[in-house]
PDB file of N, CA and C in Angstrom:
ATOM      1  N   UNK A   1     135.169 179.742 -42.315  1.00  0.00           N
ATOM      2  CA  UNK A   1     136.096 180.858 -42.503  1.00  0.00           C
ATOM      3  C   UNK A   1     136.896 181.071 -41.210  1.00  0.00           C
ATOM      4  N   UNK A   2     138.205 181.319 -41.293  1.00  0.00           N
ATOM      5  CA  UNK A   2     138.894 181.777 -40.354  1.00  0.00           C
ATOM      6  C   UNK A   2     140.153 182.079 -40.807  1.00  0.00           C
ATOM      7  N   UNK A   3     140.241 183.834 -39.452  1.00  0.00           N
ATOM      8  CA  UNK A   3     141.144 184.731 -39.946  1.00  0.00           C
ATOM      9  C   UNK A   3     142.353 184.394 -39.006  1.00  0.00           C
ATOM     10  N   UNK A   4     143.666 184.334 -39.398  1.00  0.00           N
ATOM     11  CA  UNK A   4     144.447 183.993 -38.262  1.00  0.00           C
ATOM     12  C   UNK A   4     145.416 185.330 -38.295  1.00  0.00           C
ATOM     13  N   UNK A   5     145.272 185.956 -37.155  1.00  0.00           N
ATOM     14  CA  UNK A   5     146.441 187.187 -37.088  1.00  0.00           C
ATOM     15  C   UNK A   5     147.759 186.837 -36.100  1.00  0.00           C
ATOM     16  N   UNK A   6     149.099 186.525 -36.571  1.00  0.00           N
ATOM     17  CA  UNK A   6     149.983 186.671 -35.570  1.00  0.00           C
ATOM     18  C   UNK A   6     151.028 187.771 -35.015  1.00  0.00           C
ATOM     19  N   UNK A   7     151.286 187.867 -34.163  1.00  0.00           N
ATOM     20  CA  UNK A   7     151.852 189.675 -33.750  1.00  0.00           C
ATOM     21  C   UNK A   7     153.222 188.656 -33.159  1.00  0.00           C
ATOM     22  N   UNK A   8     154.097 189.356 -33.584  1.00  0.00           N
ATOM     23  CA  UNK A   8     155.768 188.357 -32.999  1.00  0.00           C
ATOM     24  C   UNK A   8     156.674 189.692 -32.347  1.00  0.00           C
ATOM     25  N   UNK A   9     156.839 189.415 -31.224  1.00  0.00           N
ATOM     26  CA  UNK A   9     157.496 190.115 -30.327  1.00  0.00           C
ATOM     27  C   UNK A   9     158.872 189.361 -29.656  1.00  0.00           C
ATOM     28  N   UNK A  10     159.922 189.481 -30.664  1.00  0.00           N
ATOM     29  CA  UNK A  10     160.952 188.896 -30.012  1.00  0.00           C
ATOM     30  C   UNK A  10     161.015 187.226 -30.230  1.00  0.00           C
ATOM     31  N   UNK A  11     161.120 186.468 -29.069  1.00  0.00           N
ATOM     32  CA  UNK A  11     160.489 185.504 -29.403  1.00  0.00           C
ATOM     33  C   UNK A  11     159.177 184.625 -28.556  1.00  0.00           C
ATOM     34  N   UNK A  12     158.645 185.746 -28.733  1.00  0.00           N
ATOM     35  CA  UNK A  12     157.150 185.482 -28.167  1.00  0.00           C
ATOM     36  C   UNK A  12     155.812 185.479 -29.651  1.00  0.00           C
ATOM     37  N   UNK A  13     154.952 184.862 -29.187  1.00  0.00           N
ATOM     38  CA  UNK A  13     154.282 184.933 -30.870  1.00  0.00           C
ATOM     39  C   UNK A  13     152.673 184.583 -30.171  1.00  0.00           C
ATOM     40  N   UNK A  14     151.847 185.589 -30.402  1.00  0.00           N
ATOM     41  CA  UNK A  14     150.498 185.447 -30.449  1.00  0.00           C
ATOM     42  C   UNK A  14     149.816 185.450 -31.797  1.00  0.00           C
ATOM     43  N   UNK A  15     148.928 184.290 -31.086  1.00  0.00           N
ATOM     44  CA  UNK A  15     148.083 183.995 -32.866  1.00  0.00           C
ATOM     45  C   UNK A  15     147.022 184.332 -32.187  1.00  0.00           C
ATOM     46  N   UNK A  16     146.205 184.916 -33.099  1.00  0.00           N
ATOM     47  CA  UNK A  16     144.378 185.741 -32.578  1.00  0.00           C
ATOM     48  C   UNK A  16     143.763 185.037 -33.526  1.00  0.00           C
ATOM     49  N   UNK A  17     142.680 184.051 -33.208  1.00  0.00           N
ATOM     50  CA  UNK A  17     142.096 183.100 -34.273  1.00  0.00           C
ATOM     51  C   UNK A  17     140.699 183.607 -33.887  1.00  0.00           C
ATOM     52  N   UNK A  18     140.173 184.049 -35.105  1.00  0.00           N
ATOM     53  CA  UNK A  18     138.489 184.537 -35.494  1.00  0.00           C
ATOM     54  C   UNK A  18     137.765 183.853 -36.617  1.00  0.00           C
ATOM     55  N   UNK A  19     136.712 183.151 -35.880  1.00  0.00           N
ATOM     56  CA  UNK A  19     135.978 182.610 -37.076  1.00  0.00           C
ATOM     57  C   UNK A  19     136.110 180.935 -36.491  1.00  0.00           C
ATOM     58  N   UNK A  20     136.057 179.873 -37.668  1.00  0.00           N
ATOM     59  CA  UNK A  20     135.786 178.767 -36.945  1.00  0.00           C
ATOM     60  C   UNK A  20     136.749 177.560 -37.873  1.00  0.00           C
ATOM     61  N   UNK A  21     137.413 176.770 -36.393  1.00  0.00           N
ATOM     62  CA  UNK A  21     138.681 176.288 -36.784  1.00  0.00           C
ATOM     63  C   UNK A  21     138.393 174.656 -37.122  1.00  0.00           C
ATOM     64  N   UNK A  22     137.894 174.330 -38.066  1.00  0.00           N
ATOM     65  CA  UNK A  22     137.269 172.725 -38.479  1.00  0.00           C
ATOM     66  C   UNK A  22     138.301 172.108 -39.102  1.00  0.00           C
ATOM     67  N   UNK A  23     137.956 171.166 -40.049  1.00  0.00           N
ATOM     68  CA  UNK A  23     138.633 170.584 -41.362  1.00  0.00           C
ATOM     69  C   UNK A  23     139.034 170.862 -41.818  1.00  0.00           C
ATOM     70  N   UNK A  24     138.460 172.315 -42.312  1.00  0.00           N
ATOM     71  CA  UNK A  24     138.478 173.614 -43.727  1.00  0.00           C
ATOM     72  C   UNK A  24     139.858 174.437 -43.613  1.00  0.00           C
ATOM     73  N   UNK A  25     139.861 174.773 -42.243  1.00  0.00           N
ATOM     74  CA  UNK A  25     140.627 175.750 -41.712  1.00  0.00           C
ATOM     75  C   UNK A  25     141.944 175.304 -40.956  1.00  0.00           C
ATOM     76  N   UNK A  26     141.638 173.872 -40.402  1.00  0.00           N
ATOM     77  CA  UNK A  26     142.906 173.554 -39.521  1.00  0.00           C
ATOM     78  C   UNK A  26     144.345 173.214 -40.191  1.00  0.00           C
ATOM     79  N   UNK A  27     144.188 172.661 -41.530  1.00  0.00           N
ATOM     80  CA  UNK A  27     145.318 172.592 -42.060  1.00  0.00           C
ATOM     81  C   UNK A  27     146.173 174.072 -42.746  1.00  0.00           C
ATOM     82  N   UNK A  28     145.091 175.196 -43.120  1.00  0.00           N
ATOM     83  CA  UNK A  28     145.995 176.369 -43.234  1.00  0.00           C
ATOM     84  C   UNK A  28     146.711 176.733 -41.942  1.00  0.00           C
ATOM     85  N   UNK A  29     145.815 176.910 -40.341  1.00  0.00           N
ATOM     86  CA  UNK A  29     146.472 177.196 -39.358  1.00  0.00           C
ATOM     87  C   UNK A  29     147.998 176.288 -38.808  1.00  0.00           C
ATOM     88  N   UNK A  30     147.919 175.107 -39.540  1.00  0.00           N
ATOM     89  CA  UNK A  30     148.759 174.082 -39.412  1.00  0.00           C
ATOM     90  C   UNK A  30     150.168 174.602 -40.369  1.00  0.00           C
ATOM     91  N   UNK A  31     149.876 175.056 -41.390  1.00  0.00           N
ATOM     92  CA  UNK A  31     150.513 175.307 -42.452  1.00  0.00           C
ATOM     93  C   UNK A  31     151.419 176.472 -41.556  1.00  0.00           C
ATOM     94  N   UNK A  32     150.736 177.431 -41.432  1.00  0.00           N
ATOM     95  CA  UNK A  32     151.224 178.697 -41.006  1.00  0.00           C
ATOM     96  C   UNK A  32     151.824 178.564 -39.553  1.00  0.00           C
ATOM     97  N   UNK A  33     151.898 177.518 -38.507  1.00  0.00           N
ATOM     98  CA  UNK A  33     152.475 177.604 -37.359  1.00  0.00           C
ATOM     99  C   UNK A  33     153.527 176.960 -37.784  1.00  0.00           C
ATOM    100  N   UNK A  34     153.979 176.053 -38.601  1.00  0.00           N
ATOM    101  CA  UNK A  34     154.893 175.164 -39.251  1.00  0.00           C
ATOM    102  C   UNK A  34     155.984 176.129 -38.997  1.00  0.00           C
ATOM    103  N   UNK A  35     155.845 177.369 -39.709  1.00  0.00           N
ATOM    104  CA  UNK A  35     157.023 178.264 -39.747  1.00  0.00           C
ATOM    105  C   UNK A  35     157.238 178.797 -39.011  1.00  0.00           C
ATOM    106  N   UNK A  36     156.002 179.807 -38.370  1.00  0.00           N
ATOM    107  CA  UNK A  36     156.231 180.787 -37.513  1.00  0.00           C
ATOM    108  C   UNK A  36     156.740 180.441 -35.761  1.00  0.00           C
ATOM    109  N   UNK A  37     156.634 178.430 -35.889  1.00  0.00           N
ATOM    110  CA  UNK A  37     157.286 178.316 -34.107  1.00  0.00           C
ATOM    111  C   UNK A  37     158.866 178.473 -34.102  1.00  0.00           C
ATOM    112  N   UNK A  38     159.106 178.367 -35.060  1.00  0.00           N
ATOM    113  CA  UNK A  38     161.283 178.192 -35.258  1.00  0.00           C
ATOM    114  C   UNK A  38     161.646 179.265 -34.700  1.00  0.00           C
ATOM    115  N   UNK A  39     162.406 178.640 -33.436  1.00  0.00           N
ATOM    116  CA  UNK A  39     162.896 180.119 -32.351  1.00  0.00           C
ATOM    117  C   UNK A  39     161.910 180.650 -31.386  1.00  0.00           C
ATOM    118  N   UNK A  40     160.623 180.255 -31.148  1.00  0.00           N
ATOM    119  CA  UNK A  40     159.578 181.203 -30.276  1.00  0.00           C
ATOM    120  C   UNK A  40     159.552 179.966 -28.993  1.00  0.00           C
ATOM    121  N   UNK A  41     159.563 181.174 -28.171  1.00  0.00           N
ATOM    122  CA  UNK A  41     159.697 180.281 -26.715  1.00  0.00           C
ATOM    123  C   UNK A  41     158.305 180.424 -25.672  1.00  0.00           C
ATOM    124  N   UNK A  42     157.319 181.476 -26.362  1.00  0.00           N
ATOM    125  CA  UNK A  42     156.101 181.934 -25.753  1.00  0.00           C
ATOM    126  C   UNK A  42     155.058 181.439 -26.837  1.00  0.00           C
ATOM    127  N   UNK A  43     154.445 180.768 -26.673  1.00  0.00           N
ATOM    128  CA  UNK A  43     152.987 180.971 -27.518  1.00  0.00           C
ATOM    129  C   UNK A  43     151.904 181.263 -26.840  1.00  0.00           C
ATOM    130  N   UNK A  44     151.100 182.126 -27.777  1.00  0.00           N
ATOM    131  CA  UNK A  44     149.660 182.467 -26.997  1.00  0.00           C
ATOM    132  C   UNK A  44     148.700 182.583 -28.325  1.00  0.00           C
ATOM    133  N   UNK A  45     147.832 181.594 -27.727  1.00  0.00           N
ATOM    134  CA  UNK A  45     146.697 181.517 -28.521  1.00  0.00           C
ATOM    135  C   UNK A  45     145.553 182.527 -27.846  1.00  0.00           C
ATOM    136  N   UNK A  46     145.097 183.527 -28.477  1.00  0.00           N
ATOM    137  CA  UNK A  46     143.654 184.326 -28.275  1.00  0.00           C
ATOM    138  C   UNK A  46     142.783 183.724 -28.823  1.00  0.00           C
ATOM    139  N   UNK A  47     141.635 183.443 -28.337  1.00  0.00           N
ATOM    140  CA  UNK A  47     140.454 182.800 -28.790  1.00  0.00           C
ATOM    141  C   UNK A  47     138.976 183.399 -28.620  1.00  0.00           C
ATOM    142  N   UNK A  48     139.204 184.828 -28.348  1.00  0.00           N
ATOM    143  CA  UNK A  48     138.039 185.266 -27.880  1.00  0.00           C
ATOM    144  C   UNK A  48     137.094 185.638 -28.752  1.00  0.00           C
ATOM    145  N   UNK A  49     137.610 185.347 -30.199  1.00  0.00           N
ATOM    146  CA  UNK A  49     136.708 185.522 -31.334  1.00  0.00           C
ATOM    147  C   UNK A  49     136.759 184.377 -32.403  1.00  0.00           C
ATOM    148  N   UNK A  50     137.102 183.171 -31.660  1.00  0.00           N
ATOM    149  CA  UNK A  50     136.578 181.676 -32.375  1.00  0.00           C
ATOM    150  C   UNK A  50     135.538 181.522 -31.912  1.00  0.00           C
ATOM    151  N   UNK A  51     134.316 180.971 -32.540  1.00  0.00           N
ATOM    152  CA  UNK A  51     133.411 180.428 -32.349  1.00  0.00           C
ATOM    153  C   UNK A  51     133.051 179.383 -32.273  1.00  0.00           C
ATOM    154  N   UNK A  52     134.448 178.197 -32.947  1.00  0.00           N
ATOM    155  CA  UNK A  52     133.945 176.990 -32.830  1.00  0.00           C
ATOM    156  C   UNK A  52     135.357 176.398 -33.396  1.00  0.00           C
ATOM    157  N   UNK A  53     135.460 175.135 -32.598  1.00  0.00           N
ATOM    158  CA  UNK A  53     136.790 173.862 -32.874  1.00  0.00           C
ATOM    159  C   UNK A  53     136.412 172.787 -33.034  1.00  0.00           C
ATOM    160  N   UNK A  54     136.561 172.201 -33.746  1.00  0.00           N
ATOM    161  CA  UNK A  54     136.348 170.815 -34.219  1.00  0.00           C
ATOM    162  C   UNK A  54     137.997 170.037 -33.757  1.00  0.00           C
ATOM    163  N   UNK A  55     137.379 168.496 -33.659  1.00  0.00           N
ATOM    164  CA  UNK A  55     138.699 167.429 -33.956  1.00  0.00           C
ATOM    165  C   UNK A  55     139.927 167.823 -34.412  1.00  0.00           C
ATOM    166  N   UNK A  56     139.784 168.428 -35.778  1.00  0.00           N
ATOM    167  CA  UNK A  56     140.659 168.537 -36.418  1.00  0.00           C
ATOM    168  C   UNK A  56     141.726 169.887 -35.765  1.00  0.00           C
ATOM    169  N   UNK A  57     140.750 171.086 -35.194  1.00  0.00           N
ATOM    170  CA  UNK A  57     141.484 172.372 -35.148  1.00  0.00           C
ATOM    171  C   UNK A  57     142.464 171.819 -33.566  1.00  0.00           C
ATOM    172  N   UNK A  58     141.161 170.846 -32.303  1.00  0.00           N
ATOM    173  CA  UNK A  58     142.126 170.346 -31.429  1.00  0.00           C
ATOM    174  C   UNK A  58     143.239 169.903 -31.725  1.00  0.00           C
ATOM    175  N   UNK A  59     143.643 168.773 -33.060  1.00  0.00           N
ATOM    176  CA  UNK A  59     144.431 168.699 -33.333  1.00  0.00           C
ATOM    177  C   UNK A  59     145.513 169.600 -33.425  1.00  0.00           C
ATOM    178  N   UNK A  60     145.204 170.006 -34.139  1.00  0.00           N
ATOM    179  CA  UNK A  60     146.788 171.454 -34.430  1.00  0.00           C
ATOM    180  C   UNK A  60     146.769 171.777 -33.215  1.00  0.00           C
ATOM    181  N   UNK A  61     145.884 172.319 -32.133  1.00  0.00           N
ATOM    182  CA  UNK A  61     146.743 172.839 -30.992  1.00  0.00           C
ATOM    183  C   UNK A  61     147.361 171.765 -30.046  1.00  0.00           C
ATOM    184  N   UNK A  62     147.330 170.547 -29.737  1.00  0.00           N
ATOM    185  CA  UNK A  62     147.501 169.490 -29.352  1.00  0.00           C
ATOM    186  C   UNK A  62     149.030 169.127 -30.125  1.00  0.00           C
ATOM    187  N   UNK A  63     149.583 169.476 -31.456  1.00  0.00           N
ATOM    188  CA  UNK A  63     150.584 169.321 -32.252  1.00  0.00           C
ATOM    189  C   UNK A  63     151.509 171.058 -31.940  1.00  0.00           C
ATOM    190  N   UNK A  64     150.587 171.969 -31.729  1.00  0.00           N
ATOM    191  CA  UNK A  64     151.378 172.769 -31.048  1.00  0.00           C
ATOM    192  C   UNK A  64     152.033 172.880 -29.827  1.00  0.00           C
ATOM    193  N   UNK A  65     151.194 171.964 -28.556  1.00  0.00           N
ATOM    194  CA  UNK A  65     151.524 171.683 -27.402  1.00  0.00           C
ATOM    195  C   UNK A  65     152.686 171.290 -27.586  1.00  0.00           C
ATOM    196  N   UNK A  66     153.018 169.681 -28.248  1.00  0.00           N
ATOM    197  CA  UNK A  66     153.817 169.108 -28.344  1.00  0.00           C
ATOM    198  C   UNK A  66     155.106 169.976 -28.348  1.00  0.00           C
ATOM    199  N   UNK A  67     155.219 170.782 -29.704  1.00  0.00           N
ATOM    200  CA  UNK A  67     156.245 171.524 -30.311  1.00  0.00           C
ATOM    201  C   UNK A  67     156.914 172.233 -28.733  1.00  0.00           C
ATOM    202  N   UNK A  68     156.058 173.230 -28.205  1.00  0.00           N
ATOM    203  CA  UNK A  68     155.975 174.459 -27.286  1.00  0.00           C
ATOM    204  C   UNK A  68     156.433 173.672 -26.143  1.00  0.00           C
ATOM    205  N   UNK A  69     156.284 172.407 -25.722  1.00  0.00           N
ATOM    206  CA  UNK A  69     156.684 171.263 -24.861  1.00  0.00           C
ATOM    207  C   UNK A  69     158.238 171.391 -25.000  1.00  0.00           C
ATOM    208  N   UNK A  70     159.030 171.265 -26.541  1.00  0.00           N
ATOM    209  CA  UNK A  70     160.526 171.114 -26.160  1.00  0.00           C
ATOM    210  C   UNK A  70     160.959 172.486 -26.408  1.00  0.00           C
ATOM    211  N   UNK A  71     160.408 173.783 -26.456  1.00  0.00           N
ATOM    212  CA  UNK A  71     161.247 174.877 -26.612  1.00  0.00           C
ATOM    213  C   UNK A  71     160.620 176.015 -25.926  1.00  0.00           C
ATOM    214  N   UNK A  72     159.579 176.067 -25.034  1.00  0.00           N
ATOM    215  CA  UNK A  72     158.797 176.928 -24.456  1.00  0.00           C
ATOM    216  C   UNK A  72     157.933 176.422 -24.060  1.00  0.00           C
ATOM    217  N   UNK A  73     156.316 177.540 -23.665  1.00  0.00           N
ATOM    218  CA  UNK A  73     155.345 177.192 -23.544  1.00  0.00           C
ATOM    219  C   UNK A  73     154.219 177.858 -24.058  1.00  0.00           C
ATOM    220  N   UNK A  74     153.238 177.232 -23.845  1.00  0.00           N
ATOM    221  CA  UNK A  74     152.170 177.777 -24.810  1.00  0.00           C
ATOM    222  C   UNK A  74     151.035 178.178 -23.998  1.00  0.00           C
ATOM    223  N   UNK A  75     150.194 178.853 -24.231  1.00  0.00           N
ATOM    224  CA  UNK A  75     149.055 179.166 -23.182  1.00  0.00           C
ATOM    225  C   UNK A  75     147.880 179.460 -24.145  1.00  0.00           C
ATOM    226  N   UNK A  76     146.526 179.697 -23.644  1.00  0.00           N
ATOM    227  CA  UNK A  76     145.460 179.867 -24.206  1.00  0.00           C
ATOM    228  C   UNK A  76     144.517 180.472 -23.699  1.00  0.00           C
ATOM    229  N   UNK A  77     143.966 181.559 -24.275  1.00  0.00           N
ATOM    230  CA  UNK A  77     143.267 182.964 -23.815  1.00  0.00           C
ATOM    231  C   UNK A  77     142.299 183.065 -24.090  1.00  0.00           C
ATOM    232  N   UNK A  78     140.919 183.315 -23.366  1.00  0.00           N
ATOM    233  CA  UNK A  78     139.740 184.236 -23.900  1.00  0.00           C
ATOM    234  C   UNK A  78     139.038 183.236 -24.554  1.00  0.00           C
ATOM    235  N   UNK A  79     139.404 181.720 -24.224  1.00  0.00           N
ATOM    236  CA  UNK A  79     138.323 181.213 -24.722  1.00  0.00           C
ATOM    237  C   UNK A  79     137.127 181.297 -24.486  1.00  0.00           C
ATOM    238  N   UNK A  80     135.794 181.121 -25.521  1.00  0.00           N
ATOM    239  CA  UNK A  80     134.422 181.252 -25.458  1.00  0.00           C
ATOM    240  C   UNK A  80     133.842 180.286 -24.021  1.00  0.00           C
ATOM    241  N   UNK A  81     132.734 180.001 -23.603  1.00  0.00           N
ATOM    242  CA  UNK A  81     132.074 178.934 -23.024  1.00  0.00           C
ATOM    243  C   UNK A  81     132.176 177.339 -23.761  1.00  0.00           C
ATOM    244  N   UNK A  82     131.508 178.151 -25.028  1.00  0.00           N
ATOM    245  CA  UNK A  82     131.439 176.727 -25.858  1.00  0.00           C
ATOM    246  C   UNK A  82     132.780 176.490 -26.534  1.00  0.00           C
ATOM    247  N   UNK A  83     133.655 176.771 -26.340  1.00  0.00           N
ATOM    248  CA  UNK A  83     134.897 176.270 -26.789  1.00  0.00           C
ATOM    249  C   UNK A  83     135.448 175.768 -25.695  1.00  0.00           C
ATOM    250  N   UNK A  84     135.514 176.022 -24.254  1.00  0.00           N
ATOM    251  CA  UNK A  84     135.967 176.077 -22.964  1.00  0.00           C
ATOM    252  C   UNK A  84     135.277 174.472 -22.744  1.00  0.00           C
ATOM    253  N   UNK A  85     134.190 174.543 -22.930  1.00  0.00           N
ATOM    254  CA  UNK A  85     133.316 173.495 -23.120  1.00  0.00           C
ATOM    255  C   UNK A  85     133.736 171.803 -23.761  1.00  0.00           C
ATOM    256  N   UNK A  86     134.240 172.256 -24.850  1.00  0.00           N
ATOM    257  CA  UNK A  86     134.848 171.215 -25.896  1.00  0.00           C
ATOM    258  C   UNK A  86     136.241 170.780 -25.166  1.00  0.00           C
ATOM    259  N   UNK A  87     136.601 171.713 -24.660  1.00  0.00           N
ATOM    260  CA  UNK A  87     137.995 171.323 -24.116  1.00  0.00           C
ATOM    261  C   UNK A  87     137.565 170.562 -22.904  1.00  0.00           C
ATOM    262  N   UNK A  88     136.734 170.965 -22.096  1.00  0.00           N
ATOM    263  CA  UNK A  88     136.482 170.061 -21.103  1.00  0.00           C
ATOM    264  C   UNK A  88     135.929 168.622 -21.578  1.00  0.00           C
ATOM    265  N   UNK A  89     134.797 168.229 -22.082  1.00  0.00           N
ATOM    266  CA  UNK A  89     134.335 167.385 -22.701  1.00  0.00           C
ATOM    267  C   UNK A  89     135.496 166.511 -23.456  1.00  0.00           C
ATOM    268  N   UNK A  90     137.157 166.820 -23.873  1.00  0.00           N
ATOM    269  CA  UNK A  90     137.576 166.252 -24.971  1.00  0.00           C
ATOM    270  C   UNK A  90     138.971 166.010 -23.670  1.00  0.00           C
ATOM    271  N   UNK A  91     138.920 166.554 -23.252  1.00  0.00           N
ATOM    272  CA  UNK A  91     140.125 166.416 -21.829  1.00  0.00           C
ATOM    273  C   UNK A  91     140.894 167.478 -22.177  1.00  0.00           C
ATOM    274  N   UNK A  92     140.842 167.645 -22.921  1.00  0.00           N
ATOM    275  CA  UNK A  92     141.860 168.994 -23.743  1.00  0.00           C
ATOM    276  C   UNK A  92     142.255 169.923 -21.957  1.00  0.00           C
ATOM    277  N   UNK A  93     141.215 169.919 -21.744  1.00  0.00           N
ATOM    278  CA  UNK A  93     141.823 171.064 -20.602  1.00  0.00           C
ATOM    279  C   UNK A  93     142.659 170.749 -19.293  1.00  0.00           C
ATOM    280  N   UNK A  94     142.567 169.776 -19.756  1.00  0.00           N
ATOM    281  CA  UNK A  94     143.905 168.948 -18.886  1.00  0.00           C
ATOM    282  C   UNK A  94     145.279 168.722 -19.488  1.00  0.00           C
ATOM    283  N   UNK A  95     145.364 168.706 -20.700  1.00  0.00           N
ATOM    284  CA  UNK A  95     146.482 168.514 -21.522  1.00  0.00           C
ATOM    285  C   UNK A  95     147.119 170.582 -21.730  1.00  0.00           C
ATOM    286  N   UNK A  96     146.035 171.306 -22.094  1.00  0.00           N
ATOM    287  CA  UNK A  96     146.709 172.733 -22.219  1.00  0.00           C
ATOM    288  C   UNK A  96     146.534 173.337 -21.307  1.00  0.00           C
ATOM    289  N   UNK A  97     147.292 174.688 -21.291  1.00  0.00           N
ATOM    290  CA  UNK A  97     147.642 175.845 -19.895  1.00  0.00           C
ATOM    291  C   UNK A  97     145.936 176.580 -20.370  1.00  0.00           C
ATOM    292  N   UNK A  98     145.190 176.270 -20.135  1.00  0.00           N
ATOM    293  CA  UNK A  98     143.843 177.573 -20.497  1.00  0.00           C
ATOM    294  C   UNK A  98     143.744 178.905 -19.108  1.00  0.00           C
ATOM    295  N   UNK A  99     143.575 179.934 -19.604  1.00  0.00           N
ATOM    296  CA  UNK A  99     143.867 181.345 -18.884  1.00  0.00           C
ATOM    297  C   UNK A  99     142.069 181.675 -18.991  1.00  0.00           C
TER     298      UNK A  99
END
C-alpha cells in the first residue's frame, strides 16, 4: 500500500510518499508524476513515512532524476535509515541530492 500526497506551489511540487513503494505501487507513482512534472522546476520527495523501496520504486525516482535534470531539480527528504540504507547499498546516493 502506498499513499502519495502532492502539494504544488507555483512551480514547485512536493510528493509525501507513505507506505511502501515496490512493484505494486511504483507504476501508479510513475503514472501520477507523468503529469504532475510539466512546468515544475522544484521537486521534493518527503520520505519520512515510506517504509520501504524496492528496484522498481528506485526506478521511478532515478526516471524522475532524469526528467528534474533538464528542467530543475529534485531533492529528497526525511528519508528512513533503512531506506537511506538502500540508497547507499544501490549507489543511489550518489546519483540523488538526499537532505
Amino acid at each position: 500500500m502506498l499513499n502519495i500526497t502532492k502539494n504544488v506551489n507555483g512551480s514547485e511540487l512536493k510528493v509525501i510518499l507513505e507506505g511502501r513503494l515496490d512493484t505494486t505501487t511504483a507504476p501508479m507513482l510513475e503514472a501520477g508524476l507523468k503529469e504532475a512534472l510539466s512546468g515544475v522546476t522544484a521537486l521534493k520527495f518527503d520520505l519520512a513515512k515510506l517504509d520501504y523501496i524496492s528496484s522498481a520504486g528506485l526506478r521511478v525516482l532515478l526516471s524522475s532524476q532524469k526528467t528534474m535534470n533538464k528542467q530543475g531539480s529534485m531533492v529528497i527528504t526525511n528519508a528512513s535509515a533503512e531506506v537511506k540504507e538502500i540508497f547507499d547499498v544501490t549507489g543511489f546516493s550518489d546519483i540523488l541530492t538526499i537532505e
